[in-house]
Protein backbone atom coordinates (compact mmCIF):
# COMPACT_ATOMS: atom_id res chain seq x y z
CA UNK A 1 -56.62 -1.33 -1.72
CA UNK A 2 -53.17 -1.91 -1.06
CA UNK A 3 -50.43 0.15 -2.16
CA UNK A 4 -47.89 -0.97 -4.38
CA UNK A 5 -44.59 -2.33 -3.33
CA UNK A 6 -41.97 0.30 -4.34
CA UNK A 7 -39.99 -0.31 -7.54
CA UNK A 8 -36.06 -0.97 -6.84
CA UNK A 9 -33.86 1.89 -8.51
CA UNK A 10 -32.76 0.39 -11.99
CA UNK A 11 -29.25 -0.59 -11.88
CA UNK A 12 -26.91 1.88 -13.50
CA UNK A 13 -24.96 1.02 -16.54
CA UNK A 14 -21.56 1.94 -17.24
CA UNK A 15 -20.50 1.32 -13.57
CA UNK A 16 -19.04 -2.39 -13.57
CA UNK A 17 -18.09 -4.21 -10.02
CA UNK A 18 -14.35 -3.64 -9.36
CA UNK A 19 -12.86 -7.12 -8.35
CA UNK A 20 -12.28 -6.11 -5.10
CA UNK A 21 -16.20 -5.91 -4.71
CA UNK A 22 -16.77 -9.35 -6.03
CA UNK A 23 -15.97 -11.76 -3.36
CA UNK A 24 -16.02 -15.07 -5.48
CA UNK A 25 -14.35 -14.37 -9.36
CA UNK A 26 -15.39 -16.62 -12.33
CA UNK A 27 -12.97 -17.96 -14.34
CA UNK A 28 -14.19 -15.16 -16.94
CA UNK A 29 -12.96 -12.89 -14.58
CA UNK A 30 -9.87 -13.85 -13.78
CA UNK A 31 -8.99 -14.01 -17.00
CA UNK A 32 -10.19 -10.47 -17.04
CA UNK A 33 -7.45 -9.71 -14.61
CA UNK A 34 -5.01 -11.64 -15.95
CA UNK A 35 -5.10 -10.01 -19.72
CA UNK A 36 -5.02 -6.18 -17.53
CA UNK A 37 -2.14 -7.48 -15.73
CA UNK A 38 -0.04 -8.55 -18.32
CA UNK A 39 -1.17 -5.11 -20.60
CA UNK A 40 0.53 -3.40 -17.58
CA UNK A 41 3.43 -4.68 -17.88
CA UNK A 42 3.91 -5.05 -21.63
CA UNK A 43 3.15 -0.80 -21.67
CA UNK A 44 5.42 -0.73 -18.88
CA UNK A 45 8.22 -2.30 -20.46
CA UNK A 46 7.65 -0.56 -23.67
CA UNK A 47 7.89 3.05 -21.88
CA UNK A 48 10.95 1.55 -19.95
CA UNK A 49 12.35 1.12 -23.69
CA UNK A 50 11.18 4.89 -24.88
CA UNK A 51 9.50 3.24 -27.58
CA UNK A 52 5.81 3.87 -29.25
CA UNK A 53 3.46 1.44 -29.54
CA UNK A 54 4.21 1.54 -33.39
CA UNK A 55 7.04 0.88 -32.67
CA UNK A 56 6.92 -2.15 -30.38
CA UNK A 57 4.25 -3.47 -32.77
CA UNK A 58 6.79 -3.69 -35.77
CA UNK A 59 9.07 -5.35 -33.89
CA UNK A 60 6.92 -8.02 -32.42
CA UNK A 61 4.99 -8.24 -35.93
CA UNK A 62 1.85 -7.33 -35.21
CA UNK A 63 -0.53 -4.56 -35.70
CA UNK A 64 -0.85 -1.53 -33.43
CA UNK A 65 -4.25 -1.93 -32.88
CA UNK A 66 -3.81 -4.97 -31.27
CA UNK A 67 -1.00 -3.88 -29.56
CA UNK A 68 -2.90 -1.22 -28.34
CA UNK A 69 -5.96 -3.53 -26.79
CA UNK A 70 -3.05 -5.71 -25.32
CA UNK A 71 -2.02 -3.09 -23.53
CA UNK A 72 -5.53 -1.88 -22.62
CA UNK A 73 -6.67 -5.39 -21.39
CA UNK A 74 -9.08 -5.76 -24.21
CA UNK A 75 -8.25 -8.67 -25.67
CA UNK A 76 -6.40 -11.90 -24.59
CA UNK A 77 -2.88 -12.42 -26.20
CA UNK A 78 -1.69 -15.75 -27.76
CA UNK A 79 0.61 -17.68 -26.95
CA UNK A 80 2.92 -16.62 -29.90
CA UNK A 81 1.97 -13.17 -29.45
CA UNK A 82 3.07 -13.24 -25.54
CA UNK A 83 6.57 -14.87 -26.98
CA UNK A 84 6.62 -12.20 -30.10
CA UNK A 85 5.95 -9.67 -27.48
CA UNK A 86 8.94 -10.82 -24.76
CA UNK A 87 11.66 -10.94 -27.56
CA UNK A 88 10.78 -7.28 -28.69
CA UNK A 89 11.35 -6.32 -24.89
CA UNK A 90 14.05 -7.90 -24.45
CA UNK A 91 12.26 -9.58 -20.93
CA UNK A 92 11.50 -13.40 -20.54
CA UNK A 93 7.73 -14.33 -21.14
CA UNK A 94 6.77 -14.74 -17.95
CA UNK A 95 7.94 -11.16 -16.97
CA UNK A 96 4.88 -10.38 -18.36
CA UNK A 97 2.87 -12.31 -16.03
CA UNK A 98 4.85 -10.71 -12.73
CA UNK A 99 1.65 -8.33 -11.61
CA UNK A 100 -0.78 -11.47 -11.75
CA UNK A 101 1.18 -13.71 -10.11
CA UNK A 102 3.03 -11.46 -7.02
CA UNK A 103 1.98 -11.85 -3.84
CA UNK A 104 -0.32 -8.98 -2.14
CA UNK A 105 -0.21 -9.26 1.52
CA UNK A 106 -3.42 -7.95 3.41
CA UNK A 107 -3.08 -7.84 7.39
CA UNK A 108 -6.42 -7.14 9.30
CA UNK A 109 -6.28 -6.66 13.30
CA UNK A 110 -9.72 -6.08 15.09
CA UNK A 111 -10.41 -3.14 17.82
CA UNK A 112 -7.73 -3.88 20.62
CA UNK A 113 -6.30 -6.94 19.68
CA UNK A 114 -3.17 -6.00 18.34
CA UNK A 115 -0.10 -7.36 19.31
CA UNK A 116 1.70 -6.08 22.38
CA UNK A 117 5.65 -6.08 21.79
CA UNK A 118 8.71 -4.33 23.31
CA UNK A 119 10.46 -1.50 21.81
CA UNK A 120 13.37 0.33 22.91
CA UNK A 121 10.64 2.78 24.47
CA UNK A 122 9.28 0.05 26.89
CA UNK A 123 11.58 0.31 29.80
CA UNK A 124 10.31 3.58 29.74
CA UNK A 125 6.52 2.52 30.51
CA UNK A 126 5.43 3.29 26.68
CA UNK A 127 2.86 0.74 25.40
CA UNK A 128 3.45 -0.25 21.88
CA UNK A 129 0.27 -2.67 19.97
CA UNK A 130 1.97 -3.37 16.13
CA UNK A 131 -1.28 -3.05 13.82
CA UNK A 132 0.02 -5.02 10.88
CA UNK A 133 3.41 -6.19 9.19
CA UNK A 134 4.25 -6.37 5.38
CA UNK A 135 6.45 -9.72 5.02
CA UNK A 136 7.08 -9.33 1.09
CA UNK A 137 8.33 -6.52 -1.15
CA UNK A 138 11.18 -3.80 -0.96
CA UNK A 139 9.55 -1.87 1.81
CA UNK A 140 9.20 -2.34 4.92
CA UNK A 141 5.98 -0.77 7.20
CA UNK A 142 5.45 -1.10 10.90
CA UNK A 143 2.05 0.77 12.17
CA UNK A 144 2.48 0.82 15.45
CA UNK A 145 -0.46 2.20 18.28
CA UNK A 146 1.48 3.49 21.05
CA UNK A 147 -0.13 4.62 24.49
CA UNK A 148 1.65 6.71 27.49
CA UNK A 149 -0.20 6.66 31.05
CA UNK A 150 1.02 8.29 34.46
CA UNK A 151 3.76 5.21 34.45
CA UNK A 152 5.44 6.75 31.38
CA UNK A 153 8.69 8.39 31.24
CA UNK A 154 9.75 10.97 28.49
CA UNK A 155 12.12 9.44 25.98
CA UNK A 156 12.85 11.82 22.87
CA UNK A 157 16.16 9.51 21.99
CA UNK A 158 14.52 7.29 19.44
CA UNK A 159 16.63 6.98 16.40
CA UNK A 160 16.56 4.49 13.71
CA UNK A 161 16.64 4.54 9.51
CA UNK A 162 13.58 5.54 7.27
CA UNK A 163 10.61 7.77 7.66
CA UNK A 164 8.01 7.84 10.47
CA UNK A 165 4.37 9.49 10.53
CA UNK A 166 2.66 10.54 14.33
CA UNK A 167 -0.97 11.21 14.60
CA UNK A 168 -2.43 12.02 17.36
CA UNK A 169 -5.27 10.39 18.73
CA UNK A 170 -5.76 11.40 22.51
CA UNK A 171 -3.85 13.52 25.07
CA UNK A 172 -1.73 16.60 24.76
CA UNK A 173 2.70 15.37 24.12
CA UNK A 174 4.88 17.79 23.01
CA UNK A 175 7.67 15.84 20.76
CA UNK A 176 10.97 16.45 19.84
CA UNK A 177 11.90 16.40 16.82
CA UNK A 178 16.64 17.18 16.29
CA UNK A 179 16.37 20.67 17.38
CA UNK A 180 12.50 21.50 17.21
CA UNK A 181 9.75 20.40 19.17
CA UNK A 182 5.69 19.96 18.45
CA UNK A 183 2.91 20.58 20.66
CA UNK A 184 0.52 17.76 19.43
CA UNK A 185 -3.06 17.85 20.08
CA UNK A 186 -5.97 14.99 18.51
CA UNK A 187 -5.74 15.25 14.88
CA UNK A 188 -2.21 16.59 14.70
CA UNK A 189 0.01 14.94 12.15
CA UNK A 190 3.62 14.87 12.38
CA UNK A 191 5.77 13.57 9.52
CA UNK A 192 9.90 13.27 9.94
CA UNK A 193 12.58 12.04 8.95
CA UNK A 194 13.69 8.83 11.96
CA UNK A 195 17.22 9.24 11.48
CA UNK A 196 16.91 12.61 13.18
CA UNK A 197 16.61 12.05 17.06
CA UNK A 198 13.38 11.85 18.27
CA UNK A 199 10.10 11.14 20.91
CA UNK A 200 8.36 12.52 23.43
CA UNK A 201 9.81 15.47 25.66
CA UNK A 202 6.92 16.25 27.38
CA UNK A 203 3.55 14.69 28.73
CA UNK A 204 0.90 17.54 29.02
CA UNK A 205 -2.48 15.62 29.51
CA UNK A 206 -2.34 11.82 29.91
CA UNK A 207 -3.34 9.50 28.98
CA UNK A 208 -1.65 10.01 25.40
CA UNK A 209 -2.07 7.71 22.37
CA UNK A 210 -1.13 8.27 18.82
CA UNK A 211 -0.43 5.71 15.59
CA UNK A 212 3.38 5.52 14.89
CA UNK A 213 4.04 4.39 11.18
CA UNK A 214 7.21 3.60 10.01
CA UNK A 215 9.05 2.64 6.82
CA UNK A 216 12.04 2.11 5.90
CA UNK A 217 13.64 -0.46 2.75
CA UNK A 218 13.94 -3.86 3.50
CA UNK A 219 18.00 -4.03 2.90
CA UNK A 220 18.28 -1.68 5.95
């Protein structure tokens, strides 16, 4: 007699897919997205204004109850709603479709494949592989793996605008940080301020690598 084929665990309820789990959207889903996208913004708006949602719903004529699953993503606005909505806050109607329609930038590099460029460090034997850029928005982020061998000078004279994050991968550096300096092991994390002169003062066990992440605004 043969034994029965194990049942598959029942599915659990209450746990929906996120979007980000559901590689090909319907358009029931998307418009899912959309109607939370917009609800962001009109709540964000509103609490820009200090207002209540009794408050923005007098002013747009409309209930609060709607208001409220508008803002919630329960329920898809009208057309007349979505204009009703804009004059209340004062923002164009298609200020309310800005979260939807922005670009979101997504950079994947495989295991050793990222790309090799100079930095003021490379005259100095330090090998620096950028892991990803972030073309749009107000902030700029450069993650940077950077690897010291025997050929590597010290170089703690690295100074530029916006913040920077070290963590230590491999090898022993100690790193200077103004007046201070670190003794970074694997796993150490050091977190600084880049205007502040900076880098590596001394190469204990080699070969060294660590990821280098820095950000800084885009106007600078």
């Amino acid at each position: 007699m043969k034994n029965p084929s194990p049942k598959k665990p029942a599915a659990k309820r209450g746990a929906p897919k996120l979007p980000y789990q559901e590689p090909h959207l319907g358009a029931a889903a998307r418009g899912k997205l959309l109607e939370e996208a917009i609800g962001r913004e009109v709540r964000g708006f509103r609490e820009k204004l200090g207002i209540t949602i009794s408050e923005l719903a007098k002013a747009a004529d409309m209930s609060a109850g709607m208001l409220s699953k508008i803002e919630n993503g329960a329920t898809s606005p009208s057309l007349g709603s979505l204009q009703a909505l804009g004059k209340a806050l004062q923002v164009p109607v298609t200020a309310l479709f800005r979260g939807f329609e922005e670009i979101r930038d997504a950079s994947f590099v495989k295991a050793g494949q990222g790309l090799t460029i100079e930095r003021r460090g490379t005259r100095a034997g330090h090998q620096y592989q950028l892991l990803g850029h972030s073309p749009h928005g107000a902030v700029m982020v450069e993650p940077y793996m950077i690897t010291l061998t025997a050929q590597s000078d010290v170089f703690p004279t690295f100074q530029h605008g916006g913040l920077e994050m070290l963590y230590m991968l491999e090898g022993n550096v100690v790193y200077r940080h103004g007046d201070k300096t670190y003794d970074m092991h694997p796993g150490d994390t050091l977190f600084f301020d880049a205007d502040v002169p900076h880098g590596p003062e001394e190469l204990k066990k080699l070969p060294a690598r660590y990821l280098s992440v820095i950000s800084y605004r885009r106007d600078d």
